[in-house]
N, C-alpha and C. Protein backbone atom coordinates (compact mmCIF):
# COMPACT_ATOMS: atom_id res chain seq x y z
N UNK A 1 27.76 -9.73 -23.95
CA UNK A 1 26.56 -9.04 -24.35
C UNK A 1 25.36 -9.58 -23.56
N UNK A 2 25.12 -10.89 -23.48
CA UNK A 2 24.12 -11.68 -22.41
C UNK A 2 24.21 -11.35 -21.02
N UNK A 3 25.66 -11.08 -20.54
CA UNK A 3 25.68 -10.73 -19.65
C UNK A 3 25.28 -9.55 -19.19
N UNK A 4 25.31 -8.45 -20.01
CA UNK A 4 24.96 -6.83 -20.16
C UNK A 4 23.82 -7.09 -20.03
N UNK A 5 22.72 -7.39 -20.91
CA UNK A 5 21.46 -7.40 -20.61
C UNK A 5 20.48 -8.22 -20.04
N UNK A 6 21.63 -9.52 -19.30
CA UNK A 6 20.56 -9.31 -17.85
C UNK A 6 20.99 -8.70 -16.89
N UNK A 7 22.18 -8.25 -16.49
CA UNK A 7 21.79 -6.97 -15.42
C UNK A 7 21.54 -5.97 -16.02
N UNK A 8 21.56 -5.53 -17.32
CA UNK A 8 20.76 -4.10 -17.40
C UNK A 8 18.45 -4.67 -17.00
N UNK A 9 17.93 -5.76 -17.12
CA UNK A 9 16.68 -6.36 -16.77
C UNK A 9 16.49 -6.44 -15.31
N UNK A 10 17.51 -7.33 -14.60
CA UNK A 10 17.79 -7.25 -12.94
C UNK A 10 17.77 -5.41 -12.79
N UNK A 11 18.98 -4.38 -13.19
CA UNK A 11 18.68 -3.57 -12.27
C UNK A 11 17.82 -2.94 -13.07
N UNK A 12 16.53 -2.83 -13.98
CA UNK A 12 15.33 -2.04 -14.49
C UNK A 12 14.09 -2.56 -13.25
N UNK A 13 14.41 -3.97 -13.33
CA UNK A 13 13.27 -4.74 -12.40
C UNK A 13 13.57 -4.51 -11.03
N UNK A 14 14.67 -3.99 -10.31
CA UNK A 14 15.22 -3.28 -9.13
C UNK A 14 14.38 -1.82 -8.84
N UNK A 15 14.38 -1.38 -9.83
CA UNK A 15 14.44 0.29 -9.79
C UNK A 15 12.79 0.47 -10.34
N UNK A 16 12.45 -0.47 -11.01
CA UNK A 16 10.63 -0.63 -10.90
C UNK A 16 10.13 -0.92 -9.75
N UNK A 17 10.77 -1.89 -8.97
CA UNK A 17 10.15 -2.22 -7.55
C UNK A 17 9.81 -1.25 -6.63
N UNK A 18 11.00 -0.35 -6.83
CA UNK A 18 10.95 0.55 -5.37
C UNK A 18 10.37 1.95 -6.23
N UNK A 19 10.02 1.91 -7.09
CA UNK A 19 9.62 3.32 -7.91
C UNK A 19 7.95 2.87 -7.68
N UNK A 20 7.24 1.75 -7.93
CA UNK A 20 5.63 1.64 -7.16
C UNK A 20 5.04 1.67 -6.30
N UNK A 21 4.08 2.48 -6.34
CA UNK A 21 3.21 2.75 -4.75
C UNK A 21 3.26 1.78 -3.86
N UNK A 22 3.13 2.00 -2.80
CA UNK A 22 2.75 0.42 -1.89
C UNK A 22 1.10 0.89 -1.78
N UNK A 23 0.82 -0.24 -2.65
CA UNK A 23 -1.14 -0.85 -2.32
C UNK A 23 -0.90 -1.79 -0.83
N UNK A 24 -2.57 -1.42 -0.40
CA UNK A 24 -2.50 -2.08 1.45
C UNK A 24 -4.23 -2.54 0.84
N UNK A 25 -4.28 -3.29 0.32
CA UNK A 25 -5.54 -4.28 0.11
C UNK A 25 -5.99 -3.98 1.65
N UNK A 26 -7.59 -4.07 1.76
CA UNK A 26 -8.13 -3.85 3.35
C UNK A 26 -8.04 -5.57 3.43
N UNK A 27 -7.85 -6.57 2.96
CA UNK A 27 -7.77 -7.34 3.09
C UNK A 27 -6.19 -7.61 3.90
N UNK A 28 -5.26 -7.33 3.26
CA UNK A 28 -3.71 -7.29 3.68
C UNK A 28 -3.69 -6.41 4.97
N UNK A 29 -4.58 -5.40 5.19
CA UNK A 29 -4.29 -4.40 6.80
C UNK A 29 -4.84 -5.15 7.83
N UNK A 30 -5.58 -6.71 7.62
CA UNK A 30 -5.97 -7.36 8.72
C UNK A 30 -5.90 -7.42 9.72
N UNK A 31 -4.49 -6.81 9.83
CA UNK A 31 -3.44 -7.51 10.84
C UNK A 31 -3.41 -5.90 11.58
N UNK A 32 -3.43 -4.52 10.97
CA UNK A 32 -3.02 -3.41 11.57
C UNK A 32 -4.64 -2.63 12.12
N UNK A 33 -4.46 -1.51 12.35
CA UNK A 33 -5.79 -0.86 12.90
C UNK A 33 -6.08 -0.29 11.66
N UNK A 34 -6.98 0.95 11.27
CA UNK A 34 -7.32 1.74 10.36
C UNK A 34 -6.38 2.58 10.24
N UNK A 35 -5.82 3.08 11.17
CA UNK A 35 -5.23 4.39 11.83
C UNK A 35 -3.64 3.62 11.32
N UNK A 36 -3.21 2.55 11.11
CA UNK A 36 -1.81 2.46 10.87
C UNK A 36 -2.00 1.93 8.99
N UNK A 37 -3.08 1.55 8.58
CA UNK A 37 -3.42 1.20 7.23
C UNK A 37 -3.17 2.18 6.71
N UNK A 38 -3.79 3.32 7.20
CA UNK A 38 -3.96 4.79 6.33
C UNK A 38 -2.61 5.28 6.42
N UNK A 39 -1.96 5.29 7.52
CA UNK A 39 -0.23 5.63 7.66
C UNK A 39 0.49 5.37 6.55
N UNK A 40 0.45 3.52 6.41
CA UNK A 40 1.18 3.32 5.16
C UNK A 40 0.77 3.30 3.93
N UNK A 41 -0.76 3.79 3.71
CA UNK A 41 -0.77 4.03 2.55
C UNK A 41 -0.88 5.22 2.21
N UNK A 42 -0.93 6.46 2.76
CA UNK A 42 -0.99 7.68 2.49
C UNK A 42 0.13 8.64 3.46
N UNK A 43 1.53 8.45 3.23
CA UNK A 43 2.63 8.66 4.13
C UNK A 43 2.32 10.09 4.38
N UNK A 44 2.57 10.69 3.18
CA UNK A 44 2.86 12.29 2.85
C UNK A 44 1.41 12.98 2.81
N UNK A 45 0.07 12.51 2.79
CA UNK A 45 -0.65 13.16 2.58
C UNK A 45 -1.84 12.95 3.55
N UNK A 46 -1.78 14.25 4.56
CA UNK A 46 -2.76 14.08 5.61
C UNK A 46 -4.33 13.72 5.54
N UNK A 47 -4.84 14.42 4.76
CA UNK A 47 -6.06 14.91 4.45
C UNK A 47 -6.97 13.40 3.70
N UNK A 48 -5.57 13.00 2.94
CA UNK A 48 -6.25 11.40 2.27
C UNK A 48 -5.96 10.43 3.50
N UNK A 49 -5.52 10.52 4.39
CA UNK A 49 -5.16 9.50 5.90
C UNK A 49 -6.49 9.26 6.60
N UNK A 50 -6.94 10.69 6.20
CA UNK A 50 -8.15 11.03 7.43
C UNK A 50 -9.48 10.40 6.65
N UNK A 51 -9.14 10.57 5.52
CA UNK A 51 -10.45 9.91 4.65
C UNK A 51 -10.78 8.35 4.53
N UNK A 52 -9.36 7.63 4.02
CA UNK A 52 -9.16 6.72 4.29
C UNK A 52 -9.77 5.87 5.34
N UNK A 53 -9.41 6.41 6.67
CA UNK A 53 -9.34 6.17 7.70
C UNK A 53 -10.83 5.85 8.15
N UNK A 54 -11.30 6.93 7.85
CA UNK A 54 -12.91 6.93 7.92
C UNK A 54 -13.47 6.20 7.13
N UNK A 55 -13.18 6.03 6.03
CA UNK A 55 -13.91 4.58 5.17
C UNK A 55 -13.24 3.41 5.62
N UNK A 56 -12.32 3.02 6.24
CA UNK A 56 -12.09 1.83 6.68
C UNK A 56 -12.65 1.55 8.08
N UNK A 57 -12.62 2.42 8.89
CA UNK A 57 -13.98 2.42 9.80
C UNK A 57 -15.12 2.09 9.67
N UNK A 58 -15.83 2.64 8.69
CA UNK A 58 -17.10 2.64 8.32
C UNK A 58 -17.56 1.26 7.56
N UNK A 59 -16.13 0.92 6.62
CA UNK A 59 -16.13 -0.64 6.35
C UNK A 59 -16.21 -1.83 7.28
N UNK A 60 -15.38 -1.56 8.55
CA UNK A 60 -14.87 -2.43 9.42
C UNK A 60 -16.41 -2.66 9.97
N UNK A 61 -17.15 -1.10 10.93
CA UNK A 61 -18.21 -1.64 11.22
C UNK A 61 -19.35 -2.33 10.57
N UNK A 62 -19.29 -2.04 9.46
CA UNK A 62 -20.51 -2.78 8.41
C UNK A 62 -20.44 -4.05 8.26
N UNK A 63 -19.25 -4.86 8.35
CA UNK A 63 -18.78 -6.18 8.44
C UNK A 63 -18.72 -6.89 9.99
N UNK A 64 -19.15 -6.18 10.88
CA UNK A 64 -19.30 -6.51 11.71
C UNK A 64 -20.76 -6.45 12.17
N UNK A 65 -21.63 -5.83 11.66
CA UNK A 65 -22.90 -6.05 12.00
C UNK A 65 -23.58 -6.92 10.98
N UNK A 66 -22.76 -7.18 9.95
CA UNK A 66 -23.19 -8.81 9.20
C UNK A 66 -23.08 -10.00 9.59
């Protein structure tokens, strides 16, 4: 019975993992451009890529003229 319910916990906590969005903190895209941030966080949806994209621009330069 112990045994049953920890892999029924292992595979719930399996199948939660890959069922949540992937968040890209602008902190965590450090490393990528705007243009590949917005990729992985908006795969399927063009229109939020382009928006994105443009506020992380608009972020990037503002932190750079500070």
């Amino acid at each position: 019975m112990l045994k049953r319910m920890i892999l029924a916990a292992l595979a719930t906590a399996f199948v939660a993992a890959f069922a949540l969005p992937v968040q890209i903190a602008p902190a965590a895209a450090e490393g990528m451009s705007c243009k590949q941030a917005a990729k992985a966080k908006y795969a399927d949806d063009r229109k939020a890529r382009r928006a994105y994209k443009k506020e992380c621009k608009t972020a990037y330069k503002a932190t750079q003229k500070a």
